[in-house]
C-alpha atoms as a PDB file:
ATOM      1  CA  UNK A   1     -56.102  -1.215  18.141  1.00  0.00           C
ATOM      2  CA  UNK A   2     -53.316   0.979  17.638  1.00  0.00           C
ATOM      3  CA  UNK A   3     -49.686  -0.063  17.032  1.00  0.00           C
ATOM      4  CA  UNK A   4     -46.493   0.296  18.920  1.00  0.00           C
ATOM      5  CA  UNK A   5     -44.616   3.253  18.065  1.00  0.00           C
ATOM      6  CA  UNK A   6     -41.464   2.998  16.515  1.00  0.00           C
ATOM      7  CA  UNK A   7     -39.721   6.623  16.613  1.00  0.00           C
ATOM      8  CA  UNK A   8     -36.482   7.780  14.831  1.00  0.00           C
ATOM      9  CA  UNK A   9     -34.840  10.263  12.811  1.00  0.00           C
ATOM     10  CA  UNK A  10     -31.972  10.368  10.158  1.00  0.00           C
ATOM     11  CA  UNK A  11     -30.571  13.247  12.018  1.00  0.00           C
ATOM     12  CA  UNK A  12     -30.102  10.516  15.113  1.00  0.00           C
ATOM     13  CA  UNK A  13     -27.054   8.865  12.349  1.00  0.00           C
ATOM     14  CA  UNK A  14     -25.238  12.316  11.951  1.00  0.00           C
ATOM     15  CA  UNK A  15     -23.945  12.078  15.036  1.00  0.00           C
ATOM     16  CA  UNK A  16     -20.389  10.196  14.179  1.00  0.00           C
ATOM     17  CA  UNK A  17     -17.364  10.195  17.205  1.00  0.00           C
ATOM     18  CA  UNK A  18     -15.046   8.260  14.780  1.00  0.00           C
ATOM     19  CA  UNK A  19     -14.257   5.497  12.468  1.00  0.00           C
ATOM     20  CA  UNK A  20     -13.653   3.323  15.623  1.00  0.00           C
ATOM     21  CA  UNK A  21     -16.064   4.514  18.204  1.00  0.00           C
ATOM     22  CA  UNK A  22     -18.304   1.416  19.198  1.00  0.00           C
ATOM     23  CA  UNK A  23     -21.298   4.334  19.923  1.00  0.00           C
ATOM     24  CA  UNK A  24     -21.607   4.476  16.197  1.00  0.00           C
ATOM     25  CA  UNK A  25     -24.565   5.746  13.201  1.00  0.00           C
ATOM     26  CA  UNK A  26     -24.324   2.089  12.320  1.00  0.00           C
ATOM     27  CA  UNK A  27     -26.323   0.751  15.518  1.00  0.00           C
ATOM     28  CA  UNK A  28     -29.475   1.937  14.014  1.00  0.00           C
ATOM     29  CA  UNK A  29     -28.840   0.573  10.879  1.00  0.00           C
ATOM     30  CA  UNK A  30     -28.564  -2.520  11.994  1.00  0.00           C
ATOM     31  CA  UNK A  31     -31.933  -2.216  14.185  1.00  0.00           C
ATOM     32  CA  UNK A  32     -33.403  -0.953  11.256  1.00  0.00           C
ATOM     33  CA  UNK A  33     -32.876  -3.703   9.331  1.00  0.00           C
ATOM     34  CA  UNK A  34     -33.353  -6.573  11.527  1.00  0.00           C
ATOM     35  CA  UNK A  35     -37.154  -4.917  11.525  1.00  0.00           C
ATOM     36  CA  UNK A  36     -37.647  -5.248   7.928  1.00  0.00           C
ATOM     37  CA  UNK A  37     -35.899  -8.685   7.887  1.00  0.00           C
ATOM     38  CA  UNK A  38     -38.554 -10.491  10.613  1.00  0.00           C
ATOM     39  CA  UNK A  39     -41.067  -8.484   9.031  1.00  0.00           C
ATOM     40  CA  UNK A  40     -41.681  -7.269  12.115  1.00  0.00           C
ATOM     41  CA  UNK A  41     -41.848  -3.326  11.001  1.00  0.00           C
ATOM     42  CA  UNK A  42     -45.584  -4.246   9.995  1.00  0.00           C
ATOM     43  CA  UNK A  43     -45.994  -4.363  13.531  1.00  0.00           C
ATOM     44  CA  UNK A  44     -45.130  -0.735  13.651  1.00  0.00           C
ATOM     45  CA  UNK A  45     -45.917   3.047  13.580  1.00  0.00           C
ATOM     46  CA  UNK A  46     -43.337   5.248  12.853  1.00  0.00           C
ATOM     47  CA  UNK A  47     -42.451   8.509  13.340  1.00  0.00           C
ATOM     48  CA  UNK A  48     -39.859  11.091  12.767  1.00  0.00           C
ATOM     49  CA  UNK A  49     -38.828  12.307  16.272  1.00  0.00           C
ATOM     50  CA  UNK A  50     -39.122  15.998  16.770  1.00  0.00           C
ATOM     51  CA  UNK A  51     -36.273  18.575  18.361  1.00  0.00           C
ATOM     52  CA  UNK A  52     -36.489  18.359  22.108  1.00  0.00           C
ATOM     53  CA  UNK A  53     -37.463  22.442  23.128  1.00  0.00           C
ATOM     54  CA  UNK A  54     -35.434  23.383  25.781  1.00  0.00           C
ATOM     55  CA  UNK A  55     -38.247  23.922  28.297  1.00  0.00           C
ATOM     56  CA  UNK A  56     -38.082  20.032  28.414  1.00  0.00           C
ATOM     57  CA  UNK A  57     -34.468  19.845  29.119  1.00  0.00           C
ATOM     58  CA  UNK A  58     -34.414  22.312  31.543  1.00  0.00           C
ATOM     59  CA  UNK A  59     -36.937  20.015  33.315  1.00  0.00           C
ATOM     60  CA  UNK A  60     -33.291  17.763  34.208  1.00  0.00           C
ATOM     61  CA  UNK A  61     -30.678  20.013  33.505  1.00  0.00           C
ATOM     62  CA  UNK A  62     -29.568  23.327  34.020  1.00  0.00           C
ATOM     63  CA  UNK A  63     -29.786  26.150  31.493  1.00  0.00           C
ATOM     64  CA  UNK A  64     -25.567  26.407  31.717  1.00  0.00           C
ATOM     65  CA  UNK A  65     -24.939  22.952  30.754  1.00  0.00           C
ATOM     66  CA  UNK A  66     -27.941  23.697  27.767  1.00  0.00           C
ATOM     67  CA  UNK A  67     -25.591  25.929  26.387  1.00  0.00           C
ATOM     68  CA  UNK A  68     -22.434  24.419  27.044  1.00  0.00           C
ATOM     69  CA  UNK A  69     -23.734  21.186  25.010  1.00  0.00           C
ATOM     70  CA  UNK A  70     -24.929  24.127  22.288  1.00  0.00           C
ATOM     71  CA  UNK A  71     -21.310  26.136  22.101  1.00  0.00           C
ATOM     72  CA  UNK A  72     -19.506  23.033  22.062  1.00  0.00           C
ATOM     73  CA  UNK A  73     -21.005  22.107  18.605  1.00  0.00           C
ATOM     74  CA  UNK A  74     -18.475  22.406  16.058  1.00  0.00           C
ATOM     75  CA  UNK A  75     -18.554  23.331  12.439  1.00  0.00           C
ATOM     76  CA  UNK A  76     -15.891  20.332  11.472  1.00  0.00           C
ATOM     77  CA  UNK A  77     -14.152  17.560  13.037  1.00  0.00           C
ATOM     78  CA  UNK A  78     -15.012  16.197  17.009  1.00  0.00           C
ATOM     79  CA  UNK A  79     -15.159  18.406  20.218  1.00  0.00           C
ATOM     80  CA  UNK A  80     -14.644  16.055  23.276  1.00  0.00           C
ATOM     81  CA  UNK A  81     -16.727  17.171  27.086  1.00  0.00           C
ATOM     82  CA  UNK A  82     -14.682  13.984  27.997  1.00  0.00           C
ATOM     83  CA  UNK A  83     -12.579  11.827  27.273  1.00  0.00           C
ATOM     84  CA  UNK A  84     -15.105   9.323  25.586  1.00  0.00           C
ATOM     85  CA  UNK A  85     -17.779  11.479  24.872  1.00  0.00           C
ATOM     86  CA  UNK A  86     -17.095  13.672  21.777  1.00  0.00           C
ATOM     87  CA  UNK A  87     -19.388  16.289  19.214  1.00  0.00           C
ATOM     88  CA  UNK A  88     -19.122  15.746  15.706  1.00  0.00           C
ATOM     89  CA  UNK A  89     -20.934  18.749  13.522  1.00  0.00           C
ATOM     90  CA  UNK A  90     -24.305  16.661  13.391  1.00  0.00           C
ATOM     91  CA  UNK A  91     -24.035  15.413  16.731  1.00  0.00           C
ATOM     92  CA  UNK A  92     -26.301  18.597  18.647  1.00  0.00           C
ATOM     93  CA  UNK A  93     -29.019  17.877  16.006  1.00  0.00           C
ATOM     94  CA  UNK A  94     -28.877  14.378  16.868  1.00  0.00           C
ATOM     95  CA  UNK A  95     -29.091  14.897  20.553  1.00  0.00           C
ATOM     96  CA  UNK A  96     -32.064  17.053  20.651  1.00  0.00           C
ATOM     97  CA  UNK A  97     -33.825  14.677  18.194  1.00  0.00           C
ATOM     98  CA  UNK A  98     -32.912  11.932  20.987  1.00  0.00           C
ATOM     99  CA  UNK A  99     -34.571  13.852  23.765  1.00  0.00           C
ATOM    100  CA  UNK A 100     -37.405  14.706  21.581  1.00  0.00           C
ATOM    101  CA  UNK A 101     -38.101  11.410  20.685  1.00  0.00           C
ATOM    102  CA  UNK A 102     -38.971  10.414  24.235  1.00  0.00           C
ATOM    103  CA  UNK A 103     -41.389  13.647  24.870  1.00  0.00           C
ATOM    104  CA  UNK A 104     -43.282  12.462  21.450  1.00  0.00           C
ATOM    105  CA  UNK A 105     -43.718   8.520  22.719  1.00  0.00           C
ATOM    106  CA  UNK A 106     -44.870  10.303  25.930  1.00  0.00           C
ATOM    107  CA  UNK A 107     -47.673  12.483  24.154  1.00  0.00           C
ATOM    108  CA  UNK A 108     -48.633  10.023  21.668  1.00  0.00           C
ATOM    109  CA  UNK A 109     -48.955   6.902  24.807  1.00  0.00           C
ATOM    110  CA  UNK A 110     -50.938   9.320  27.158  1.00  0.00           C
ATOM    111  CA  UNK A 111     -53.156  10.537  24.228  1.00  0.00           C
ATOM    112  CA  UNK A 112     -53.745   6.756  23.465  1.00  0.00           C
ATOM    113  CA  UNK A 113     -52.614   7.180  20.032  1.00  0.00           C
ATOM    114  CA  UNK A 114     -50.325   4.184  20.903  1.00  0.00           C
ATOM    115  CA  UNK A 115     -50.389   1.611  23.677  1.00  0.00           C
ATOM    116  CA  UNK A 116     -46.284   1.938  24.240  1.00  0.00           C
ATOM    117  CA  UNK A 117     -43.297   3.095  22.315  1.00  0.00           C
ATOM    118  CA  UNK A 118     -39.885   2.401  21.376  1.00  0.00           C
ATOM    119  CA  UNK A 119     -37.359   5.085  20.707  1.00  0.00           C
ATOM    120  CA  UNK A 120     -34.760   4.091  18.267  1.00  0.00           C
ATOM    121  CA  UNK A 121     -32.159   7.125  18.649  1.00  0.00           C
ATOM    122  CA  UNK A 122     -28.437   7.834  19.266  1.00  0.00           C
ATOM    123  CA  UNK A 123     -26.577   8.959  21.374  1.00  0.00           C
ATOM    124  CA  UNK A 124     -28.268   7.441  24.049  1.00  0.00           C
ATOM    125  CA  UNK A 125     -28.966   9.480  27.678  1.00  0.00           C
ATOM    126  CA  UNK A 126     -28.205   7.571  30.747  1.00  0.00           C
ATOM    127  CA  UNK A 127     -25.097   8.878  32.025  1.00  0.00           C
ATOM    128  CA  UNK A 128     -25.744  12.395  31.792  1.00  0.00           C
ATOM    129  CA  UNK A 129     -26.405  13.839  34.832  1.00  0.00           C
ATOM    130  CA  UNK A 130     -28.055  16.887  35.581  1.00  0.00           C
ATOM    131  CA  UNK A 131     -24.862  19.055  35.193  1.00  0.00           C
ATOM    132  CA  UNK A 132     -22.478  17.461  33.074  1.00  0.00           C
ATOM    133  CA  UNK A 133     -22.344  14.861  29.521  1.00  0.00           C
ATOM    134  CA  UNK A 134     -20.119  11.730  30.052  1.00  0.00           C
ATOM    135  CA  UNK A 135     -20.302   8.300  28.969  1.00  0.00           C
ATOM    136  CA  UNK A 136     -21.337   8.673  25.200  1.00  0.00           C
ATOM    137  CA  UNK A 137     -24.199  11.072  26.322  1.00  0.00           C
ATOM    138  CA  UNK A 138     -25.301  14.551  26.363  1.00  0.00           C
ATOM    139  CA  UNK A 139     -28.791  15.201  27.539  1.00  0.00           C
ATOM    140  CA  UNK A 140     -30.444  12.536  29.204  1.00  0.00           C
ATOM    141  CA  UNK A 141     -33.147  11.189  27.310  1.00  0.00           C
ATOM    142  CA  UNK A 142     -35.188   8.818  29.904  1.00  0.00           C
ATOM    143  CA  UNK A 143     -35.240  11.747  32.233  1.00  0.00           C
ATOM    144  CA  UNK A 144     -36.282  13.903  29.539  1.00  0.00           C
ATOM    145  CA  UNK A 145     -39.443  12.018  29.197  1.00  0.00           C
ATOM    146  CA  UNK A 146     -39.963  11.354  32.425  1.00  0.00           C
ATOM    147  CA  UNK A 147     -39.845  14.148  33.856  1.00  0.00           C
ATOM    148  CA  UNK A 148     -42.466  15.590  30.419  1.00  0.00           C
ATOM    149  CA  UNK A 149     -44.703  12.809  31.749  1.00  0.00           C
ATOM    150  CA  UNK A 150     -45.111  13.995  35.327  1.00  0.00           C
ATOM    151  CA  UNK A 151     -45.263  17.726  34.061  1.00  0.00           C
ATOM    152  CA  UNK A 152     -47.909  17.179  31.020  1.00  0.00           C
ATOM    153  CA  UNK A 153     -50.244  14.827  32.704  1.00  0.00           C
ATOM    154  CA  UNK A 154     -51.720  14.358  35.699  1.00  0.00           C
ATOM    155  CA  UNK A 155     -49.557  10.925  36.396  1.00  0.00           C
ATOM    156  CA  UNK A 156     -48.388  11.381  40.160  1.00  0.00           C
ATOM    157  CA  UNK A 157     -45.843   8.023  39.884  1.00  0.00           C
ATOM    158  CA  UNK A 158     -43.646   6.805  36.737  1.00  0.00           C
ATOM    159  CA  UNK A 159     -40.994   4.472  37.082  1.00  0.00           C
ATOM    160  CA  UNK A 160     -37.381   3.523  35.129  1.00  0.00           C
ATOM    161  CA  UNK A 161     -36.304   0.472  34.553  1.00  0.00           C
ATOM    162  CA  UNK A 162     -32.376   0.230  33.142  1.00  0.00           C
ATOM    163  CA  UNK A 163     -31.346  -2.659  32.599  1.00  0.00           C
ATOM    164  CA  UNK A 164     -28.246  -1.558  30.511  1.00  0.00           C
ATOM    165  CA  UNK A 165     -24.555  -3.472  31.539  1.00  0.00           C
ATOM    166  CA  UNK A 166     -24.099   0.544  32.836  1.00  0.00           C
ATOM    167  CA  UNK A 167     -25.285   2.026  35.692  1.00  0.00           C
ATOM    168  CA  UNK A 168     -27.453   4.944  34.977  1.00  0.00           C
ATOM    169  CA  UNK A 169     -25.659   6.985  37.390  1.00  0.00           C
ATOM    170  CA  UNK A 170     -27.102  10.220  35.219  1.00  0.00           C
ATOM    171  CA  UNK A 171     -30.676   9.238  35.894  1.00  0.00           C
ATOM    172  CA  UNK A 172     -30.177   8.401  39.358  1.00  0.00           C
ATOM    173  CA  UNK A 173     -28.324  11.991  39.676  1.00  0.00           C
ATOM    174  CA  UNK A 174     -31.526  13.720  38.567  1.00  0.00           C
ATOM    175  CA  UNK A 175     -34.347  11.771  40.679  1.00  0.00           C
ATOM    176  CA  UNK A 176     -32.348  10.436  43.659  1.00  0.00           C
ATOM    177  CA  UNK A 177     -35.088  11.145  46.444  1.00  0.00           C
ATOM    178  CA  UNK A 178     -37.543  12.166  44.094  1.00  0.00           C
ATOM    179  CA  UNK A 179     -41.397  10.571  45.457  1.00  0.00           C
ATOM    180  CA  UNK A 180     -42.959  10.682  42.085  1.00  0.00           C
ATOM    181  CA  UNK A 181     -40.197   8.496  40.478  1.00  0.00           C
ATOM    182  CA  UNK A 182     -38.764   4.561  41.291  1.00  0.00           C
ATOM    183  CA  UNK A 183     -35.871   3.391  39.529  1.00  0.00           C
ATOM    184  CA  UNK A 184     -34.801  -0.514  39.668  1.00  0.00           C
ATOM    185  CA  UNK A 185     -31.638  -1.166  38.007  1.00  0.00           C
ATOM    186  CA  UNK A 186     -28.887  -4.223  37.125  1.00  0.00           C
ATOM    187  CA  UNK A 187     -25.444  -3.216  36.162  1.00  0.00           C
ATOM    188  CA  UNK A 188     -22.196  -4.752  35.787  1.00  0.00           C
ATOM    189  CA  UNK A 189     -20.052  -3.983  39.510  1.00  0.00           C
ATOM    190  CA  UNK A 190     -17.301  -2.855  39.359  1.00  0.00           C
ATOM    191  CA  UNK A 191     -17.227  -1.745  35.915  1.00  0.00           C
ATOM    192  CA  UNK A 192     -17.715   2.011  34.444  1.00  0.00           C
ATOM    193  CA  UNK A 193     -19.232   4.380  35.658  1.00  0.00           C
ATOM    194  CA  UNK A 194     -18.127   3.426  39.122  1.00  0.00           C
ATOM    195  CA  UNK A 195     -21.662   4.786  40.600  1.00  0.00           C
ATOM    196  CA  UNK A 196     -24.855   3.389  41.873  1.00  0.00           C
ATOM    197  CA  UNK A 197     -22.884   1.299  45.288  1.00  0.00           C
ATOM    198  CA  UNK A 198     -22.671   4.155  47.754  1.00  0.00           C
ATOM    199  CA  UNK A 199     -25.815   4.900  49.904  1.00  0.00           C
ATOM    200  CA  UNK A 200     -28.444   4.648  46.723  1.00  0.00           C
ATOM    201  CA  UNK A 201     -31.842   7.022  48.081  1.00  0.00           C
ATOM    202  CA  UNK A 202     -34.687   4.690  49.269  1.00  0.00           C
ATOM    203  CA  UNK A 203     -36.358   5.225  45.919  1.00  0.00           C
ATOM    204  CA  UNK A 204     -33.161   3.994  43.681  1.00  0.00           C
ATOM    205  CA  UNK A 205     -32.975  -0.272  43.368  1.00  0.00           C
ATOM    206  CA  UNK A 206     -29.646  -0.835  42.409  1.00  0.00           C
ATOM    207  CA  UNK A 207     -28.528  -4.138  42.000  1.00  0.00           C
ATOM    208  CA  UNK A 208     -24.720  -4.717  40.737  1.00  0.00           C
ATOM    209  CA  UNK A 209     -24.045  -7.950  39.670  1.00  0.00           C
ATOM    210  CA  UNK A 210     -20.235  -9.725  38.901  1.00  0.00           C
ATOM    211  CA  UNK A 211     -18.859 -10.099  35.148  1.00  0.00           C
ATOM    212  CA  UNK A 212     -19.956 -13.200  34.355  1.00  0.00           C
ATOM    213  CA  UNK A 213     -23.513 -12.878  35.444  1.00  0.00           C
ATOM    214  CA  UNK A 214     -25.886 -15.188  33.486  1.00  0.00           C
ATOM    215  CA  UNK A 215     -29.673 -14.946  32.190  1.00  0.00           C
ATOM    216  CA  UNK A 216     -31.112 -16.926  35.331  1.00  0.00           C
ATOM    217  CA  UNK A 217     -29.316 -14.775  38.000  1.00  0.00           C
ATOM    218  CA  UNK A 218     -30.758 -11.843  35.854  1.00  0.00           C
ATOM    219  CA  UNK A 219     -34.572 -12.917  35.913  1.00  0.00           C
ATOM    220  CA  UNK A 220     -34.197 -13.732  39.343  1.00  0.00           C
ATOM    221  CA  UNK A 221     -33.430 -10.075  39.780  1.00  0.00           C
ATOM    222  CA  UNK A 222     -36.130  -8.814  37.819  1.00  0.00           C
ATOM    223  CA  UNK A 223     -38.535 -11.363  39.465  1.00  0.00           C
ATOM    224  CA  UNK A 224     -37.337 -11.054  43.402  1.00  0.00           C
ATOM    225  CA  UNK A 225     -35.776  -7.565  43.708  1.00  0.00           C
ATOM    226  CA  UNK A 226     -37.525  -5.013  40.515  1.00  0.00           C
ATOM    227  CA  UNK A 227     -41.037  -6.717  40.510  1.00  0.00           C
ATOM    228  CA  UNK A 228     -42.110  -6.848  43.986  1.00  0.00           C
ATOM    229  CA  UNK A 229     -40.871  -2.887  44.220  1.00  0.00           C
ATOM    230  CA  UNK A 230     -42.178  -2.069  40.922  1.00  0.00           C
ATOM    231  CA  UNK A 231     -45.749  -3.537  42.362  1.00  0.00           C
ATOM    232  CA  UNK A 232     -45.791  -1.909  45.901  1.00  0.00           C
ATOM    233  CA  UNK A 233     -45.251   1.643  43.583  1.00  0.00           C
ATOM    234  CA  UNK A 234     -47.869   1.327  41.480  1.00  0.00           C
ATOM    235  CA  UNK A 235     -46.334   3.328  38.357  1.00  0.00           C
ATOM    236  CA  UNK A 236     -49.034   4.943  36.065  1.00  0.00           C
ATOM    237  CA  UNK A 237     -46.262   5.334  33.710  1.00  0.00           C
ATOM    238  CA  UNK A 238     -42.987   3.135  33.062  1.00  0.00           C
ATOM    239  CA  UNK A 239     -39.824   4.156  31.269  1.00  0.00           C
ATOM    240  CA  UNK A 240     -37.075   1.424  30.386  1.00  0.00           C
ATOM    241  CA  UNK A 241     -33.602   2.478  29.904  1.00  0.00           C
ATOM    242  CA  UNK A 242     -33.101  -0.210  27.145  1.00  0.00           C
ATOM    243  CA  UNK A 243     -29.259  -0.833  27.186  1.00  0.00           C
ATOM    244  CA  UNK A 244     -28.278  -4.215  24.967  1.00  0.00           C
ATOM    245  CA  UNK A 245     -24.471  -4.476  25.946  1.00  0.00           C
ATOM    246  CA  UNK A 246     -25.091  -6.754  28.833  1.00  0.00           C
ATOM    247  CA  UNK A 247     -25.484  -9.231  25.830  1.00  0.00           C
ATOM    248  CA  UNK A 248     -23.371 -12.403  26.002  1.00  0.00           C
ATOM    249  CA  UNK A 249     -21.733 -10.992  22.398  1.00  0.00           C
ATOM    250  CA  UNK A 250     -21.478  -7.765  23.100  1.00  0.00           C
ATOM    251  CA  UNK A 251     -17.292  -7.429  24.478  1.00  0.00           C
ATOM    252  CA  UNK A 252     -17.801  -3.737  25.902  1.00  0.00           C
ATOM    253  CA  UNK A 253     -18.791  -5.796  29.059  1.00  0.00           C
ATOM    254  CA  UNK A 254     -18.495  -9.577  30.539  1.00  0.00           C
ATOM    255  CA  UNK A 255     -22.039  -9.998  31.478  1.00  0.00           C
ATOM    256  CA  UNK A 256     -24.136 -13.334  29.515  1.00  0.00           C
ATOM    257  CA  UNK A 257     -27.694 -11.965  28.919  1.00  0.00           C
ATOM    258  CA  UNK A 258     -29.177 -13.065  25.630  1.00  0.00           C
ATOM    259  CA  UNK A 259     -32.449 -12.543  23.537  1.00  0.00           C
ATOM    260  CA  UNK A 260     -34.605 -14.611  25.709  1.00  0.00           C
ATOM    261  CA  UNK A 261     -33.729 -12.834  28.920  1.00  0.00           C
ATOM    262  CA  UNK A 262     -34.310  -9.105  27.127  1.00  0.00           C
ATOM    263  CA  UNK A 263     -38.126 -10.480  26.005  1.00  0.00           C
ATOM    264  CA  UNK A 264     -38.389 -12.247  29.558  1.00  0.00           C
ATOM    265  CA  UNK A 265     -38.609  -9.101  31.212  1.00  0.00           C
ATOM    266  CA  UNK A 266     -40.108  -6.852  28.823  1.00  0.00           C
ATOM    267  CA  UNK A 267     -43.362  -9.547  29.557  1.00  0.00           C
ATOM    268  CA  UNK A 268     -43.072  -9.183  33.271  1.00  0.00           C
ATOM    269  CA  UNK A 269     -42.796  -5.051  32.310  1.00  0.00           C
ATOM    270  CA  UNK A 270     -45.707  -5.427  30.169  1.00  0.00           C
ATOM    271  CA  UNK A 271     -47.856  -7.238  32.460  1.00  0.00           C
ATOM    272  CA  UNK A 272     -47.158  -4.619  35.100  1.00  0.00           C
ATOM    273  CA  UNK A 273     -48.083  -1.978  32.953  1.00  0.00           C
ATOM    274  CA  UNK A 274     -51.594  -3.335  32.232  1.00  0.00           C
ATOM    275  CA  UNK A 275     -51.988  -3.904  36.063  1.00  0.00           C
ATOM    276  CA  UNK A 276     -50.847  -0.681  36.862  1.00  0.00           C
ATOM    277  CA  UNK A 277     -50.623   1.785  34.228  1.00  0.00           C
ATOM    278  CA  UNK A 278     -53.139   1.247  31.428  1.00  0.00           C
ATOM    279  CA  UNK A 279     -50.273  -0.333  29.505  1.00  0.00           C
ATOM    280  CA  UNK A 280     -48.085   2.607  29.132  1.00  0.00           C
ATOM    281  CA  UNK A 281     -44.355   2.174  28.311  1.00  0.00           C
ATOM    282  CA  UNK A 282     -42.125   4.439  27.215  1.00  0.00           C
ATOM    283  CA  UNK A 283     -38.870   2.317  25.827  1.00  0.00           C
ATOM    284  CA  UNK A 284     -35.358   3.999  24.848  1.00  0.00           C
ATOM    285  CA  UNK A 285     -32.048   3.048  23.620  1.00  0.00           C
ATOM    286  CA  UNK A 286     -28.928   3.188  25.480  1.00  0.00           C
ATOM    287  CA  UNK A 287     -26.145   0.928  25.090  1.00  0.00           C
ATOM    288  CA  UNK A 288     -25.730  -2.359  22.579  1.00  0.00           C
ATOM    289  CA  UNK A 289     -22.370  -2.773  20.565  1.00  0.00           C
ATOM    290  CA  UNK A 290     -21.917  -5.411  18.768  1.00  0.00           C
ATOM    291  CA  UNK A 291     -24.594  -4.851  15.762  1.00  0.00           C
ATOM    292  CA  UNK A 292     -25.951  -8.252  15.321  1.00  0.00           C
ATOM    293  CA  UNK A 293     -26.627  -8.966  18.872  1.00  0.00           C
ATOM    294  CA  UNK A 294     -28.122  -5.401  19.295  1.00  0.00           C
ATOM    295  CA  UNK A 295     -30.704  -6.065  16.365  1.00  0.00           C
ATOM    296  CA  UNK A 296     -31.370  -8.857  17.404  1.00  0.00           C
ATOM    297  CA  UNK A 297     -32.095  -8.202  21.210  1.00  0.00           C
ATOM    298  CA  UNK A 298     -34.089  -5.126  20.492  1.00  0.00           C
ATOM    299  CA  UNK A 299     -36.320  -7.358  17.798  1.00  0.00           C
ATOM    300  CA  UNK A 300     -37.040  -9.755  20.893  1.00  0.00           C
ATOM    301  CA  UNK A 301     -37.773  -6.535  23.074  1.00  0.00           C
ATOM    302  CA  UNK A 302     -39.791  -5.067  20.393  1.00  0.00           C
ATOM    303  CA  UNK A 303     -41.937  -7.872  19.738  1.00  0.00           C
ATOM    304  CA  UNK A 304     -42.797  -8.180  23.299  1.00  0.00           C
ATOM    305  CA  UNK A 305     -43.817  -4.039  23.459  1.00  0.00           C
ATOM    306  CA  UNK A 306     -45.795  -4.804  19.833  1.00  0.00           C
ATOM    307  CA  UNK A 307     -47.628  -7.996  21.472  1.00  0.00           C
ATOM    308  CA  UNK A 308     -46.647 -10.073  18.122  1.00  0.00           C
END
């Protein structure tokens, strides 16, 4: 049987917003060698991601904000879209390596060359919306390969699961209504971005939760609000938004999740996909902080994905 794949790129580190900027090359460092240290990169195929072409972005965004991410490159020092959210000379590379990584798990799970796939990248995706970067991200990545599954196969359903502290307010921006697409979603309320409360479409699950939110309020979520949706679709395809800063350690938010509750419902995402969509899952990286508790969480996510 074929192994999970594992996709990355150098260029994905290049991308650098400052000596202080939590959003930072080490995150995949760290990742990286949490992997080696479980031994769980055995487990693994890897693979360099490839540059995202712009007929795939255009799938979610417009050609002018294409360009504007492209002109706002610049040759030294950091170019800020917002406030938070600034380009460093390697960080349009980086970006287009991100989005290209989740086009490649996409071909390589529907051509059964592996049963799922985790994309290891930076900067992560979910807050861009169709017209506009914000929130540490530039193109959105999930939506990216989403919306490459739905136009390269003949899937008619896929669905996203984001379970980042964050509200994905970017990929609810680009599918809100949409028939072929379900996203279920827990997020820290209120709490940045400040979207996701106000009249969600029928085919957006948004469930804000309090700061302070624990593990067992969390898989009751998953198993009494996400699951019994996530069944009634049917998804031939699933896509998780795989944000880590919901973590008990991780201080960019006040949520308690830890490594148990990340590999908790990875199974019940798993399961689903075997019951529903011949196992495929399509796994990206959003959000995750502190470096220890990231490595760690995405190791207990990981294993899950790899079956090991």
């Amino acid at each position: 049987m074929s192994l999970t794949a594992f996709i990355s790129h150098p260029d994905c580190r290049l991308h650098d917003m400052g000596e202080h900027h939590p959003e930072c090359p080490g995150r995949l460092d760290a990742i990286q060698d949490r992997l080696i240290s479980t031994g769980l990169d055995c487990a693994l195929q890897f693979h360099d991601a490839p540059l995202a072409t712009d007929a795939q972005l255009l799938r979610v965004h417009p050609q002018a904000h294409i360009d504007l991410v492209r002109k706002s490159s610049p040759s030294k020092g950091l170019h800020h879209l917002d406030p938070d959210t600034a380009m460093s000379p390697g960080t349009l590379q980086a970006a287009l390596r991100a989005a290209g990584a989740g086009c490649m798990a996409v071909d390589m799970v529907l051509a059964g060359k592996a049963p799922n796939a985790f994309c290891s990248v930076r900067p992560p995706g979910h807050h861009a919306e169709r017209k506009s970067a914000m929130g540490f991200c530039f193109f959105n990545n999930i939506a990216v390969a989403a919306a490459h599954a739905l136009a390269v196969g003949t899937l008619k359903r896929v669905a996203i699961v984001d379970f980042d502290v964050h509200h994905g307010n970017g990929t609810e921006d680009i599918f809100s209504g949409s028939e072929q697409v379900l996203m279920v979603s827990m997020f820290q309320h209120p709490f940045y971005p400040y979207r996701g409360t106000d009249n969600p479409a029928p085919n957006m699950i948004n469930v804000p939760v309090p700061a302070g939110t624990r593990g067992p309020a969390f898989r009751d979520i998953v198993t009494d609000i996400w699951m019994p949706r996530l069944r009634e679709f049917a998804p031939e395809m699933i896509f998780v938004s795989a944000g880590f800063d919901a973590h008990y350690e991780d201080d960019m938010a006040s949520l308690g999740l830890l490594e148990g509750d990340y590999a908790f419902v990875t199974r019940q995402l798993v399961d689903l996909s075997v019951q529903t969509a011949k196992g495929r899952i399509v796994s990206m990286l959003e959000g995750g902080y502190v470096l220890d508790a990231l490595a760690r969480s995405v190791v207990a996510h990981v294993k899950v994905l790899a079956d090991v």
